[in-house]
C-alpha atoms as a PDB file:
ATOM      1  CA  UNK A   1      85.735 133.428 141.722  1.00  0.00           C
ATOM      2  CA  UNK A   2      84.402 136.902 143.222  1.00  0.00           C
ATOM      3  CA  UNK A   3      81.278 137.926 141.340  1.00  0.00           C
ATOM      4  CA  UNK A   4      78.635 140.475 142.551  1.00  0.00           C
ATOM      5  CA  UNK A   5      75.149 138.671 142.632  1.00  0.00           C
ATOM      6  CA  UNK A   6      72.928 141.007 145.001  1.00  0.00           C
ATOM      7  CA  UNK A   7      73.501 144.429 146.387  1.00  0.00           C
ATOM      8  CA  UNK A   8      73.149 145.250 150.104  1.00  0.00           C
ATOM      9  CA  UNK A   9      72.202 148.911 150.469  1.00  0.00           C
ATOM     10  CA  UNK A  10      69.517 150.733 152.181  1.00  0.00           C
ATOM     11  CA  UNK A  11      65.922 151.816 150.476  1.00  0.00           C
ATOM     12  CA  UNK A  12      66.008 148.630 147.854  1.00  0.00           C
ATOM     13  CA  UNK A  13      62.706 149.875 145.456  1.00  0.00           C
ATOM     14  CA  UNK A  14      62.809 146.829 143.482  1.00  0.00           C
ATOM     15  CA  UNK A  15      64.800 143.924 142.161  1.00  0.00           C
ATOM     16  CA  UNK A  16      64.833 142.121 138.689  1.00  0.00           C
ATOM     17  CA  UNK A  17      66.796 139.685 137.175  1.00  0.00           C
ATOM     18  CA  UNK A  18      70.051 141.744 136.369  1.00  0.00           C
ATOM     19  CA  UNK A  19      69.425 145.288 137.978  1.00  0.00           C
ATOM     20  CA  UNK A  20      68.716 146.499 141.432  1.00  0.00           C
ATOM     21  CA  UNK A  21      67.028 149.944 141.784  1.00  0.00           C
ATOM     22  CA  UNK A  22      67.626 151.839 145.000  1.00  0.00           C
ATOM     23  CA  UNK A  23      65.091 155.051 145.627  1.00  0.00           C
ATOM     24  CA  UNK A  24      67.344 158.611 146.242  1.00  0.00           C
ATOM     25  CA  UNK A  25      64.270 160.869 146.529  1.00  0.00           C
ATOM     26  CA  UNK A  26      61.090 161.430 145.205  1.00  0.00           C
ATOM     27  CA  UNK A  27      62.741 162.185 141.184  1.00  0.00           C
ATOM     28  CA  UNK A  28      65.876 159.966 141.405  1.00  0.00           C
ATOM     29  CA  UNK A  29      66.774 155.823 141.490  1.00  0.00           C
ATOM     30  CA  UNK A  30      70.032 154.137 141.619  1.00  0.00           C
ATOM     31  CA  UNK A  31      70.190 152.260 139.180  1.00  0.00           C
ATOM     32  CA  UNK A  32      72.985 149.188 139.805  1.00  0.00           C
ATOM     33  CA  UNK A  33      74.183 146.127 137.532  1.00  0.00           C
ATOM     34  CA  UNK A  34      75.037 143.385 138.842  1.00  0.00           C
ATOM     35  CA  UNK A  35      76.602 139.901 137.644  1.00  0.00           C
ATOM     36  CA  UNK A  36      73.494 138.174 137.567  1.00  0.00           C
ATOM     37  CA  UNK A  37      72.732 136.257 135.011  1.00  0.00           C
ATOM     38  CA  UNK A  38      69.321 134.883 133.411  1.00  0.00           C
ATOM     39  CA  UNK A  39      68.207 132.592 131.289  1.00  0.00           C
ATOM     40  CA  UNK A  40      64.658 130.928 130.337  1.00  0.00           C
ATOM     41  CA  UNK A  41      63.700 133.188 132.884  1.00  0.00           C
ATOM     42  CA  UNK A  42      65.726 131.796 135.486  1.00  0.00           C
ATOM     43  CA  UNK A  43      68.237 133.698 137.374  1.00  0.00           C
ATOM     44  CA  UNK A  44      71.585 131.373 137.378  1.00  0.00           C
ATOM     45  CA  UNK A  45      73.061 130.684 140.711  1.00  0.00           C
ATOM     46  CA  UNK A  46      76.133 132.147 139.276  1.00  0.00           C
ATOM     47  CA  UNK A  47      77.367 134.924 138.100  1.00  0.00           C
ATOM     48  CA  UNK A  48      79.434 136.344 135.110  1.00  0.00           C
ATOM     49  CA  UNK A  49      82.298 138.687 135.877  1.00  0.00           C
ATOM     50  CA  UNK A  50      81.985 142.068 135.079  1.00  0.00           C
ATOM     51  CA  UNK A  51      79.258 141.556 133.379  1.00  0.00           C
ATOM     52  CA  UNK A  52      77.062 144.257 135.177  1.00  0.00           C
ATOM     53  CA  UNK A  53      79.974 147.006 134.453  1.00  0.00           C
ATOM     54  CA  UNK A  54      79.569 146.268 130.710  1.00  0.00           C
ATOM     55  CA  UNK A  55      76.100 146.412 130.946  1.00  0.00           C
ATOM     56  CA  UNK A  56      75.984 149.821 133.049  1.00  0.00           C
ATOM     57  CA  UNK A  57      79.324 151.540 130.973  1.00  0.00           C
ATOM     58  CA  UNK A  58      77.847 150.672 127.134  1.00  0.00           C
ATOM     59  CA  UNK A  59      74.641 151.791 128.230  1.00  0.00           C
ATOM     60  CA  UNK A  60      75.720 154.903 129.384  1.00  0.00           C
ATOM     61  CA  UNK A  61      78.046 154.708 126.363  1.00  0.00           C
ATOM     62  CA  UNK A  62      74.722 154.224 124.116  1.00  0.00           C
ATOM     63  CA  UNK A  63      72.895 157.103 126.203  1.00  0.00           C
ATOM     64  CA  UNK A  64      75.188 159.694 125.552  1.00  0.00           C
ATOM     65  CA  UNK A  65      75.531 159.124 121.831  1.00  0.00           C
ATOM     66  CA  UNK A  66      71.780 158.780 121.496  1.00  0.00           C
ATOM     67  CA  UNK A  67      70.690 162.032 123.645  1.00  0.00           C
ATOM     68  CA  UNK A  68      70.244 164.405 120.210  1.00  0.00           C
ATOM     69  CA  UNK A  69      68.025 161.729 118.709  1.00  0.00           C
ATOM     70  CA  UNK A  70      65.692 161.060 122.294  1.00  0.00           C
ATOM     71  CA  UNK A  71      66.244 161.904 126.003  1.00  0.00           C
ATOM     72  CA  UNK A  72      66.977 159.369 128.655  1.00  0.00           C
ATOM     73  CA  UNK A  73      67.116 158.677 132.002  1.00  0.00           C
ATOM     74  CA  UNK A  74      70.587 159.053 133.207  1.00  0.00           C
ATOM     75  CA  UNK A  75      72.072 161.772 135.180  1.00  0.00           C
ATOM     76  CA  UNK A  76      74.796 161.015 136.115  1.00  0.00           C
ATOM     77  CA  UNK A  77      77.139 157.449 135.429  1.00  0.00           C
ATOM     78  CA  UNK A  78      78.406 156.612 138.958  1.00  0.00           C
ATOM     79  CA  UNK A  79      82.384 155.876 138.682  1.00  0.00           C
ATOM     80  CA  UNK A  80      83.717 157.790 141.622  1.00  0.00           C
ATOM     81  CA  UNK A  81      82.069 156.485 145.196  1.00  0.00           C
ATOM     82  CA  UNK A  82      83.638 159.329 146.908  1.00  0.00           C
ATOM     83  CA  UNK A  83      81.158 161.757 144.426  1.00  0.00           C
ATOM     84  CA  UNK A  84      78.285 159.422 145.164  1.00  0.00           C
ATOM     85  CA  UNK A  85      78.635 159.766 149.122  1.00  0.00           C
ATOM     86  CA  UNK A  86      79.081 163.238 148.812  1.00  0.00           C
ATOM     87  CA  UNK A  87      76.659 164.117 146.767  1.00  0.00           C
ATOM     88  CA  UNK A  88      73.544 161.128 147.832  1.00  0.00           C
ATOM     89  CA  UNK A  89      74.798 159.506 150.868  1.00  0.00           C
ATOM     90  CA  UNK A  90      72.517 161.451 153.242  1.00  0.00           C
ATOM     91  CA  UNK A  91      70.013 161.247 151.313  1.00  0.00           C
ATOM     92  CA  UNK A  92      69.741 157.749 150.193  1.00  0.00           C
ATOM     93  CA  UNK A  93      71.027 156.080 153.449  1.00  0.00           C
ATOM     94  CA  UNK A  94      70.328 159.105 156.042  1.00  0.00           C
ATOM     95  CA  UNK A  95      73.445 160.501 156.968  1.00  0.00           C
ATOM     96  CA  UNK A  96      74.750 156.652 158.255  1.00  0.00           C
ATOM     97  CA  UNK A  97      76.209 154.758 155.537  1.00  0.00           C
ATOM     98  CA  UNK A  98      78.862 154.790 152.758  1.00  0.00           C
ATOM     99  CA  UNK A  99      78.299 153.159 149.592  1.00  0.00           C
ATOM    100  CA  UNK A 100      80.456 149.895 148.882  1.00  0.00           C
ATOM    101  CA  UNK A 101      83.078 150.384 146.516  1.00  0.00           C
ATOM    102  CA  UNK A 102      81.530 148.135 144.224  1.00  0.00           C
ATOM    103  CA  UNK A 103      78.741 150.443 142.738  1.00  0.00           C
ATOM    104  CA  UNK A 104      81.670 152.229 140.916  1.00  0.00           C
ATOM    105  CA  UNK A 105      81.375 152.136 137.464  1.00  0.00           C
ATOM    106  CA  UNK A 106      77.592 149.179 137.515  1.00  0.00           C
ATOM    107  CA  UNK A 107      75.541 152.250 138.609  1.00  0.00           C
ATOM    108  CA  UNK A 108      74.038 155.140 137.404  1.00  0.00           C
ATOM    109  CA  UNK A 109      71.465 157.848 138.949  1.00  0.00           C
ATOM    110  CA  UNK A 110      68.991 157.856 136.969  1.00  0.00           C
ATOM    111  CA  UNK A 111      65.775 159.959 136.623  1.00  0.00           C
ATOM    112  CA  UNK A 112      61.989 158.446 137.805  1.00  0.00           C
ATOM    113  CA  UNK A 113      59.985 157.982 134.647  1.00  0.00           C
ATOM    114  CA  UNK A 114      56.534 156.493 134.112  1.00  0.00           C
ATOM    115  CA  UNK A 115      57.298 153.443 132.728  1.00  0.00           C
ATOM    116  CA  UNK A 116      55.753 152.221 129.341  1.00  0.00           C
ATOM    117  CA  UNK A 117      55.024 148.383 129.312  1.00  0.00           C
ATOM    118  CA  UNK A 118      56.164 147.654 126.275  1.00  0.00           C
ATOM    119  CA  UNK A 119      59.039 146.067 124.726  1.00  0.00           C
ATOM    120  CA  UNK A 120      60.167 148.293 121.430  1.00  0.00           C
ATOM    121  CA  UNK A 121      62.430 145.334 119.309  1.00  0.00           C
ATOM    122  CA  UNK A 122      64.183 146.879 116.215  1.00  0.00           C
ATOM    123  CA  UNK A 123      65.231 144.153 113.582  1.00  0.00           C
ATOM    124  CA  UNK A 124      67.556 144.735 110.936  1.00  0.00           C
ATOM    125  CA  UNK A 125      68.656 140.630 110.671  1.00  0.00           C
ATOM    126  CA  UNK A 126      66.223 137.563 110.722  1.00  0.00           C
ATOM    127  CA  UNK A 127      67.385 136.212 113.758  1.00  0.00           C
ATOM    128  CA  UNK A 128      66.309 134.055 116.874  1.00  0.00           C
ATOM    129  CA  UNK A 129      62.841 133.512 117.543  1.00  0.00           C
ATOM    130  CA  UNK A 130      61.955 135.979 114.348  1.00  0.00           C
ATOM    131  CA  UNK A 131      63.282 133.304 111.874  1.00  0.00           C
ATOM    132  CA  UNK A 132      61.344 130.891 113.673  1.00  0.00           C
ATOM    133  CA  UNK A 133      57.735 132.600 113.082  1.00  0.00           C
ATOM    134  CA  UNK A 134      59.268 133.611 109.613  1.00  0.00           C
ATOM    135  CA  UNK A 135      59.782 129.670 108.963  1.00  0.00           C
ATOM    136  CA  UNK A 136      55.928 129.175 110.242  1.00  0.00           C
ATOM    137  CA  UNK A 137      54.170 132.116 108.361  1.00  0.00           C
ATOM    138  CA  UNK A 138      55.951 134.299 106.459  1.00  0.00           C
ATOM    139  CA  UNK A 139      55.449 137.474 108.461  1.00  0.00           C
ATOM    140  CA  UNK A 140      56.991 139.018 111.691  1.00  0.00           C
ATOM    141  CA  UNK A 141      54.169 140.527 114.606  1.00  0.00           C
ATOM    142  CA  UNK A 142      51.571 140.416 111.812  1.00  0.00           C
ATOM    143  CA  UNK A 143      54.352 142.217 109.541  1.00  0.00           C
ATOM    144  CA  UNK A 144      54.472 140.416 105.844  1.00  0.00           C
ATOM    145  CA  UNK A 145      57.945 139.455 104.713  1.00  0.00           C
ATOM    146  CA  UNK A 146      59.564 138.517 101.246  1.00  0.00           C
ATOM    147  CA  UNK A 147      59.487 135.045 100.325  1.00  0.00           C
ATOM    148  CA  UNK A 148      63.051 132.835 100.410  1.00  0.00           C
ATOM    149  CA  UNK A 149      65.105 134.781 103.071  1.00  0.00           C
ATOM    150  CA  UNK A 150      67.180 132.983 105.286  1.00  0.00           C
ATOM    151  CA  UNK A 151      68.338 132.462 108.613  1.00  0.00           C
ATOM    152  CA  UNK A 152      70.128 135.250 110.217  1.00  0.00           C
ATOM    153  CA  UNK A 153      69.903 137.475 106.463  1.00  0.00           C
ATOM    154  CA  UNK A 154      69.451 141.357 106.410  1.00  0.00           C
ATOM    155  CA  UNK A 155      65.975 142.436 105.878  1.00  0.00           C
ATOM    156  CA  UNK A 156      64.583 144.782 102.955  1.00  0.00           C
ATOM    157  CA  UNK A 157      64.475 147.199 105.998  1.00  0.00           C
ATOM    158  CA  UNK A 158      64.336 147.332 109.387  1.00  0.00           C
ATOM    159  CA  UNK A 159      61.095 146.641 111.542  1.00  0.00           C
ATOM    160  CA  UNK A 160      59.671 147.496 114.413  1.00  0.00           C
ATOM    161  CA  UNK A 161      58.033 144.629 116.744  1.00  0.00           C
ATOM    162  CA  UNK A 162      56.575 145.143 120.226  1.00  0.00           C
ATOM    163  CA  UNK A 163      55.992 142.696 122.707  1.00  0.00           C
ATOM    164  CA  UNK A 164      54.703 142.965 126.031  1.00  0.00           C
ATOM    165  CA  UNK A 165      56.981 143.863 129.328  1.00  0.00           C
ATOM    166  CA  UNK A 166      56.235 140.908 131.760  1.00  0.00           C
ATOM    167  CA  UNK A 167      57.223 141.179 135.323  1.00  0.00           C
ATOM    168  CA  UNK A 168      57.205 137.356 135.439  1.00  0.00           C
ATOM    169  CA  UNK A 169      57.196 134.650 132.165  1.00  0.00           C
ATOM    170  CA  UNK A 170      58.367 135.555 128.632  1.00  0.00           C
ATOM    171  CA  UNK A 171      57.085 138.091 126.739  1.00  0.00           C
ATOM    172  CA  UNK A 172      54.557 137.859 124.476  1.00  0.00           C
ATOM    173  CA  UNK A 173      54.431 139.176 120.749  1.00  0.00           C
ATOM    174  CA  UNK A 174      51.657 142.431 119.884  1.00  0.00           C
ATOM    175  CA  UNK A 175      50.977 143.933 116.430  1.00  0.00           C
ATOM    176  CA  UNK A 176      50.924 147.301 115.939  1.00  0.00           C
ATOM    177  CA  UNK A 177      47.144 147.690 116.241  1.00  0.00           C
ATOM    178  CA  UNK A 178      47.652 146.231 119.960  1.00  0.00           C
ATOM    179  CA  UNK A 179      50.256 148.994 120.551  1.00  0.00           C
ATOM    180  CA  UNK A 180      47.636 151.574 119.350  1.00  0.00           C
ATOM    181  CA  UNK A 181      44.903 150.593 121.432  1.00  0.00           C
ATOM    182  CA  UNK A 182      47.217 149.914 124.479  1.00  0.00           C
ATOM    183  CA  UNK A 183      48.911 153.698 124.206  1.00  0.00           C
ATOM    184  CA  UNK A 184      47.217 155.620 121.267  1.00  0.00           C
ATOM    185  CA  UNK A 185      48.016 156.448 118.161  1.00  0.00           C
ATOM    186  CA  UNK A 186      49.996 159.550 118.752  1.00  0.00           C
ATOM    187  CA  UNK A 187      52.400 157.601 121.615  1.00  0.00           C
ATOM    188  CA  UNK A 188      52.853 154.839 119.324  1.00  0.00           C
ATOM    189  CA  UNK A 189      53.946 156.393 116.449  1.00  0.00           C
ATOM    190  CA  UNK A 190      56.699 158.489 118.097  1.00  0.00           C
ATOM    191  CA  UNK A 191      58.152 155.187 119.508  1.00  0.00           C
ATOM    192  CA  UNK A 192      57.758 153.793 116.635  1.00  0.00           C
ATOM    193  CA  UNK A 193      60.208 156.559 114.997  1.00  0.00           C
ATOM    194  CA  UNK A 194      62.483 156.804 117.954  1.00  0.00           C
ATOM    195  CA  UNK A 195      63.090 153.484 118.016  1.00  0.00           C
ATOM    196  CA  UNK A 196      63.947 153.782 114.497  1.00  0.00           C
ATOM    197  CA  UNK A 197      65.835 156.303 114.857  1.00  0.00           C
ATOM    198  CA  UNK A 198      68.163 154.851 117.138  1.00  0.00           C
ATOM    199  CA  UNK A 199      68.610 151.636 115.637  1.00  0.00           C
ATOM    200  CA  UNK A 200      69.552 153.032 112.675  1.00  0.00           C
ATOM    201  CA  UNK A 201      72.162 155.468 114.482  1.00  0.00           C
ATOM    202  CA  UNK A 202      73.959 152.788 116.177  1.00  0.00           C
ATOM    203  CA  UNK A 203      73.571 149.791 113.816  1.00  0.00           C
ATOM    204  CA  UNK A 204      75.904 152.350 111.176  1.00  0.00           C
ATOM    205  CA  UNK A 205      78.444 153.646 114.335  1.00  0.00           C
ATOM    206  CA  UNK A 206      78.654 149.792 115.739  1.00  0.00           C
ATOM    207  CA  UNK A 207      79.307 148.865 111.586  1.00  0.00           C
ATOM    208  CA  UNK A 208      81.904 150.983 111.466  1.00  0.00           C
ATOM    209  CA  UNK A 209      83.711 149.302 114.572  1.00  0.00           C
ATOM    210  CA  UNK A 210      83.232 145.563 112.849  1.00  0.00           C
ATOM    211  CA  UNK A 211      79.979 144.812 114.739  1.00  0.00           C
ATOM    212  CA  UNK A 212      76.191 143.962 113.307  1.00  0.00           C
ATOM    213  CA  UNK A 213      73.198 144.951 115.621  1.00  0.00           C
ATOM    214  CA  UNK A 214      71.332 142.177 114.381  1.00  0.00           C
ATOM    215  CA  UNK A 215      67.920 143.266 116.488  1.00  0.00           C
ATOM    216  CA  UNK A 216      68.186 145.208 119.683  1.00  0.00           C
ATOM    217  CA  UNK A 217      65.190 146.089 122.222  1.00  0.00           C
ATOM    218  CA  UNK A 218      64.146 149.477 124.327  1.00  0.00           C
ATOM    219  CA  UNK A 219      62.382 150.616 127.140  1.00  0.00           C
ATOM    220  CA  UNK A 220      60.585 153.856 127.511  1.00  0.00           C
ATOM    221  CA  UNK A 221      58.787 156.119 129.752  1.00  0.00           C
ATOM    222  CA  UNK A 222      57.395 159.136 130.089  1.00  0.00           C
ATOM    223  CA  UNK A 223      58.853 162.282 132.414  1.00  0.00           C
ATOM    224  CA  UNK A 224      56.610 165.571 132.703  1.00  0.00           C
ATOM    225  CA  UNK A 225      54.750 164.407 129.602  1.00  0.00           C
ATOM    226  CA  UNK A 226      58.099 163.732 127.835  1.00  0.00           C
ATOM    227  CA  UNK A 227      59.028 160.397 126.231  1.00  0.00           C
ATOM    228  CA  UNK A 228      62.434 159.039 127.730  1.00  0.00           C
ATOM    229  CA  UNK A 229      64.900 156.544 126.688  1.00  0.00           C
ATOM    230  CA  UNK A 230      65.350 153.918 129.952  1.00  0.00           C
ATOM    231  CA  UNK A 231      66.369 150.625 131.629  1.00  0.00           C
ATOM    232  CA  UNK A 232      69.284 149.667 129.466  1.00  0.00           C
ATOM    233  CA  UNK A 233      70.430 150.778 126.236  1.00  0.00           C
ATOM    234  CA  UNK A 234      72.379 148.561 123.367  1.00  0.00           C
ATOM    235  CA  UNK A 235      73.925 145.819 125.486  1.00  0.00           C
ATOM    236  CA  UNK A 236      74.592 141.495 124.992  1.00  0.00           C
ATOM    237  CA  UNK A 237      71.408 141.479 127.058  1.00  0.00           C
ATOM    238  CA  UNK A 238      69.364 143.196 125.238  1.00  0.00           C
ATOM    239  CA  UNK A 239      70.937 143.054 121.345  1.00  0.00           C
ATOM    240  CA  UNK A 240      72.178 140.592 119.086  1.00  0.00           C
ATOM    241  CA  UNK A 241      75.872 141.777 118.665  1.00  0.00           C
ATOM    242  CA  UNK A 242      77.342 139.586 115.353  1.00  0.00           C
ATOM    243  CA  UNK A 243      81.096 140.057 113.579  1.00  0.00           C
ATOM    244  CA  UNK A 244      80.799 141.792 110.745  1.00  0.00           C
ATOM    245  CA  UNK A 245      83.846 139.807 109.542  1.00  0.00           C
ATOM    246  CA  UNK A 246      82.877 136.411 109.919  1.00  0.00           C
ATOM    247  CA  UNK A 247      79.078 137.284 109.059  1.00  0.00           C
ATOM    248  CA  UNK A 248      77.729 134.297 106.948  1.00  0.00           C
ATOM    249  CA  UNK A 249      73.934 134.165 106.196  1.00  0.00           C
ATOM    250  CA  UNK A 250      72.048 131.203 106.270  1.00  0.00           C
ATOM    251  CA  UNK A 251      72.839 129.860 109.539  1.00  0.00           C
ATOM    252  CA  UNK A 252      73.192 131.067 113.243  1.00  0.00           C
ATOM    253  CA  UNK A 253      75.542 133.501 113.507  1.00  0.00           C
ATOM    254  CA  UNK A 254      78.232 133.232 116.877  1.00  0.00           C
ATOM    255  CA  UNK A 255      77.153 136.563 118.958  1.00  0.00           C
ATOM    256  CA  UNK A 256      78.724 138.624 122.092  1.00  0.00           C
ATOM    257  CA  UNK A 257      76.158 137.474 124.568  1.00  0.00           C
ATOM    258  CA  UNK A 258      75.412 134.831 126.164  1.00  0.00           C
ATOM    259  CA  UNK A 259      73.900 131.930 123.578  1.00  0.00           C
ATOM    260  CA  UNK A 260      76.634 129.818 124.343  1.00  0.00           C
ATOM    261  CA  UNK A 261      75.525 129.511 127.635  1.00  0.00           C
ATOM    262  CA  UNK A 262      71.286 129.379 126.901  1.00  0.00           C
ATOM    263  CA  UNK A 263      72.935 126.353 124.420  1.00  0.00           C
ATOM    264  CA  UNK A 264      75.059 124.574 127.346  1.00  0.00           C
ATOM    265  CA  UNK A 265      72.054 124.939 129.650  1.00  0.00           C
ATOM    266  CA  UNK A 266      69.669 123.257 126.752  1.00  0.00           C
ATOM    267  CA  UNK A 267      72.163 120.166 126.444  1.00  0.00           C
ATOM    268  CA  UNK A 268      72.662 119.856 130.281  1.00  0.00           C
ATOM    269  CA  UNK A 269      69.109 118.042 130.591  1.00  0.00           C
ATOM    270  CA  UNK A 270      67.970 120.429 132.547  1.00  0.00           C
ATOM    271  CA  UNK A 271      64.030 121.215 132.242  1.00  0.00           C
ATOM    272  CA  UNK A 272      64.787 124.729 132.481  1.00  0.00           C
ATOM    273  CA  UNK A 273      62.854 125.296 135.832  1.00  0.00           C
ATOM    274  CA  UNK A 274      64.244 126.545 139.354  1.00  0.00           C
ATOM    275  CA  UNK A 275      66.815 126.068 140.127  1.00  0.00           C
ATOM    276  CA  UNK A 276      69.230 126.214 137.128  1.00  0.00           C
ATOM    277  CA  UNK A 277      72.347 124.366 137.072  1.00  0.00           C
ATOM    278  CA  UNK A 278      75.894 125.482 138.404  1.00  0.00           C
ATOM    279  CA  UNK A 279      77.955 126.482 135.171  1.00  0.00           C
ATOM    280  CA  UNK A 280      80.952 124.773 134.060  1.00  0.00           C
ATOM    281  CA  UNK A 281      83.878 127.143 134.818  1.00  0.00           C
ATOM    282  CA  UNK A 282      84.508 127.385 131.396  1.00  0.00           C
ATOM    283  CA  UNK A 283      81.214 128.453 130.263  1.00  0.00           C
ATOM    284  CA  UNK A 284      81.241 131.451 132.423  1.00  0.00           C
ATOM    285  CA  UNK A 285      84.380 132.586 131.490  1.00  0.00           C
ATOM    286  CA  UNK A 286      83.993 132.311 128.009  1.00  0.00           C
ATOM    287  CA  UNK A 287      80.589 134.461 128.335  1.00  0.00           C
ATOM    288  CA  UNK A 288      82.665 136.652 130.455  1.00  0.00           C
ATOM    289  CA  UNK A 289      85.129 137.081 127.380  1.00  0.00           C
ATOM    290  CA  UNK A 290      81.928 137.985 125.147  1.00  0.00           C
ATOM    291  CA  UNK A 291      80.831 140.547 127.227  1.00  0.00           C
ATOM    292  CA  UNK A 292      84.181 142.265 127.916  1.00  0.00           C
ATOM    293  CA  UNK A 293      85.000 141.848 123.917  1.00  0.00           C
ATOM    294  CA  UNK A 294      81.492 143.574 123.036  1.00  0.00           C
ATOM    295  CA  UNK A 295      82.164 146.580 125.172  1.00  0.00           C
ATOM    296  CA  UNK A 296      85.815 146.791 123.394  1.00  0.00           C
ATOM    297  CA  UNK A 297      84.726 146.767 119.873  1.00  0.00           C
ATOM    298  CA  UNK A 298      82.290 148.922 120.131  1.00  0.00           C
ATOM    299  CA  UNK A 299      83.496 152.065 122.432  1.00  0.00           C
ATOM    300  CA  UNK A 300      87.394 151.347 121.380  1.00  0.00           C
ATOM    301  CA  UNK A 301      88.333 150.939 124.814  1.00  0.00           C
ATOM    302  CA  UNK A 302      89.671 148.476 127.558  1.00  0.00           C
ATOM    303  CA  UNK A 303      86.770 147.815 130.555  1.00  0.00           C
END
């Protein structure tokens, strides 16, 4: 099994757990997917296949539909590597080197932005570690909830609850009176309604193509004083995809990412520190599947 795990270019700016930014010029990254795959904040020593194109094609899918409610950071989705060379190959690898085939259709040029670090998490379900603080209090990020819902149910409404951006470790929950005093009051509140916003755009276009966004989660950053749309946009990493058909409140739902594989790794015995497990063949195709199947329903086309 052939699966991309690191990139090999010239003028690597950083690496994270799934993405590998490469610096064009003083405005511009590359911006490339790759197969990695985390979980508990390990990065597996395998990879998922073509899971970095679905992340990099439904976020540019997401970006596109999303640009009239808030700007972004792509400029251009890289599917052609004959348009990449021509257009950044001197400038990215000085005049010396091709890119590799294999950034078509993972990679995007994408614009520098100041980044915000803060996690925006839109909920529309009560799902995951939200239905476990629900369970213990009653309210989400300091955000009071009706009495008697149940796991995985639609709420009254939609909310809005920020967490930190770690570089390292999990993320950590912040009420809204954090967010203030971390960004202002200003900066907060039009997150706040972009966020909104776009949750609410794509939860009813995804609905119409049999899919619940159950809770999704954004990036943002500022450009010239402008607040931008980054990172990744509406994907199995960073949403909670459900079928609308087999939707069944009141226990965990089966979603198009890659649970099945956080719940393998929990009954493995592993104590979920370095280094992870190899994956049973099966489990990575059948996350595989997920991913491709996500990116079908939802853009009504083949990957």
């Amino acid at each position: 099994m052939s699966v991309l795990l690191e990139t090999d270019l010239p003028n690597l700016y950083y690496r994270g757990k799934v993405r590998d930014t490469y610096e064009i010029d003083s405005d511009k990254f590359l911006l490339v997917a790759t197969d990695r795959v985390s979980a508990f904040d390990v990065v597996l020593p395998a990879g998922i296949p073509d899971k970095g194109i679905v992340l990099n094609q439904l976020s540019a899918f997401w970006f596109e539909k999303t640009a009239h409610i808030v700007p972004n950071h792509m400029i251009e989705l890289v599917n052609d590597v004959n348009w990449l060379n021509s257009t950044y190959g001197e400038k990215l690898c000085s005049g010396y080197y091709s890119f590799p085939e294999y950034v078509a259709r993972r990679s995007m040029v994408v614009r520098k932005a100041e980044r915000i670090d803060i996690e925006c998490v839109v909920r529309g379900y009560l799902s995951g570690s939200a239905w476990a603080e629900y369970q213990k209090s009653g309210a989400i990020c300091g955000i009071k909830l009706p009495g008697g819902l149940r796991d995985s149910e639609q709420l009254p409404e939609p909310i809005f609850t920020p967490t930190t951006k770690a570089e390292t470790g999990h993320d950590e929950p912040i009420t809204m009176e954090q967010m203030r005093d971390m960004i202002g009051d200003a900066l907060t509140q039009e997150i706040v309604d972009k966020s909104m916003d776009v949750y609410d755009y794509a939860a009813r276009c995804a609905r119409s193509r049999g899919i619940i966004i159950a809770d999704t989660k954004m990036e943002f950053g500022m450009v010239n004083g402008n607040l931008i749309l980054i990172d990744e946009l509406l994907t199995p990493d960073s949403s909670r995809f459900w079928d609308a058909d087999t939707y069944s409140p009141g226990k965990p739902q089966p979603s198009f990412d890659k649970q099945p594989l956080r719940d393998w790794l929990s009954g493995s015995g592993w104590n979920k520190e370095p280094p992870a497990p190899e994956l049973p063949l099966e489990v990575v195709q059948g996350t595989a599947d997920r991913y491709r199947e996500a990116y079908r329903r939802i853009t009504g086309k083949e990957l």
